[in-house]
C-alpha atoms as a PDB file:
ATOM      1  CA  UNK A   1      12.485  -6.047  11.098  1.00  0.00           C
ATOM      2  CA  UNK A   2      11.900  -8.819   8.841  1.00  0.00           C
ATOM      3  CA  UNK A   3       8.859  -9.276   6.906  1.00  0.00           C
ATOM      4  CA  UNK A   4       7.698  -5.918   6.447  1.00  0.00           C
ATOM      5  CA  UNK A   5       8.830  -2.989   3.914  1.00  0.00           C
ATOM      6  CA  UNK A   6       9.196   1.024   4.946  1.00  0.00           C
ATOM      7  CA  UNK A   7       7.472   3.125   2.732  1.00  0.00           C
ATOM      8  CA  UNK A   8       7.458   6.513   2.321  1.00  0.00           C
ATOM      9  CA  UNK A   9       4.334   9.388   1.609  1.00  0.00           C
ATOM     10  CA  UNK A  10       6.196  11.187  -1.677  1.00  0.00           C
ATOM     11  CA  UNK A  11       3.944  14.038  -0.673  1.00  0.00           C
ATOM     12  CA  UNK A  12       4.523  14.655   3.773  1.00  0.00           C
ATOM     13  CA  UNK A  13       7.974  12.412   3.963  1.00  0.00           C
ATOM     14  CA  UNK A  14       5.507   9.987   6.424  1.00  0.00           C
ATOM     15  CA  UNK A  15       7.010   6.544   7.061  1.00  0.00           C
ATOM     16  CA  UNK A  16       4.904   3.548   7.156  1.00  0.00           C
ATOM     17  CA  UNK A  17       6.037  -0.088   7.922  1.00  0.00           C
ATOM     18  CA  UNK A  18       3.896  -2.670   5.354  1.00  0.00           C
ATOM     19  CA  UNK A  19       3.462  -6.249   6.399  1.00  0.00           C
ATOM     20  CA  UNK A  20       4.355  -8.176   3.491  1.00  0.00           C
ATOM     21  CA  UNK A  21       2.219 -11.075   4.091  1.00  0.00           C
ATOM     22  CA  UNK A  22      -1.226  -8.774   3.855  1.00  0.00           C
ATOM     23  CA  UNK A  23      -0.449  -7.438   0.165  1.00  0.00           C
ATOM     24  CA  UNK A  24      -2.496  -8.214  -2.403  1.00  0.00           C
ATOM     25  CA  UNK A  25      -1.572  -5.826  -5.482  1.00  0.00           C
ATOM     26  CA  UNK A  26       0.440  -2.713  -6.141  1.00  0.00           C
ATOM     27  CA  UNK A  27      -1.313  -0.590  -8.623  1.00  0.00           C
ATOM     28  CA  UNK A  28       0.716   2.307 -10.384  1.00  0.00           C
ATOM     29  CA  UNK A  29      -1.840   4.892 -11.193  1.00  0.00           C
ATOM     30  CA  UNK A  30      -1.617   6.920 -14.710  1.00  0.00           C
ATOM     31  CA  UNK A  31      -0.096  10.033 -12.546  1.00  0.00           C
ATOM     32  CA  UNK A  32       2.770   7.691 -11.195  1.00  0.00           C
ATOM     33  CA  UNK A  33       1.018   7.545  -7.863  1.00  0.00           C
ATOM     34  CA  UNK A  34       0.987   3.946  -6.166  1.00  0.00           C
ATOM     35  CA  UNK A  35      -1.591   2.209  -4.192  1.00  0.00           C
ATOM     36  CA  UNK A  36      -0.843  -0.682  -2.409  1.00  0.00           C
ATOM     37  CA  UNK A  37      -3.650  -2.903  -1.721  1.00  0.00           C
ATOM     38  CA  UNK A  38      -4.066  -4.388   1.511  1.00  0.00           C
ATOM     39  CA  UNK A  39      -7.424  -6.326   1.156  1.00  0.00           C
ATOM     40  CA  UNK A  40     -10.801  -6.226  -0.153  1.00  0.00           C
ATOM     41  CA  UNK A  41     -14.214  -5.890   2.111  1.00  0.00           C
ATOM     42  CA  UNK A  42     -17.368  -7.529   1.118  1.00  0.00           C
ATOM     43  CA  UNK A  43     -18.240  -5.190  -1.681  1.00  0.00           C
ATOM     44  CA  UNK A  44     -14.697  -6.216  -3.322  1.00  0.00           C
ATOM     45  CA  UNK A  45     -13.699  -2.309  -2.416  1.00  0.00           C
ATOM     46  CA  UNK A  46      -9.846  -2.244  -1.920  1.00  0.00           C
ATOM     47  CA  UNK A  47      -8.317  -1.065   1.572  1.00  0.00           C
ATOM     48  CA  UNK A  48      -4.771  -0.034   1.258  1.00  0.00           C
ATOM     49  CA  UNK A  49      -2.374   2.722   1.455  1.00  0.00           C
ATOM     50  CA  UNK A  50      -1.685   5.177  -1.777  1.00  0.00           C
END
């Protein structure tokens, strides 16, 4: 599939396919966790998948 990326829960082994087009920001956290931001809603909080 083009235009999308797999990625993978480190915790459950749970496979999600991203569309690249809707990403706005990949945050690394201070405990190497990663949240990748999908979106903001009208009080600028950040949807996304960690």
């Amino acid at each position: 599939m083009k235009n999308f990326i797999e990625v993978t829960s480190y915790d459950d082994g749970m496979k999600v396919l991203v569309p690249i087009g809707k990403i706005t920001g990949i945050v690394r956290d201070g405990d190497g966790s990663v949240f990748i931001e999908m979106g903001t809603n009208k009080d600028e909080t950040s949807s996304g998948i960690s």
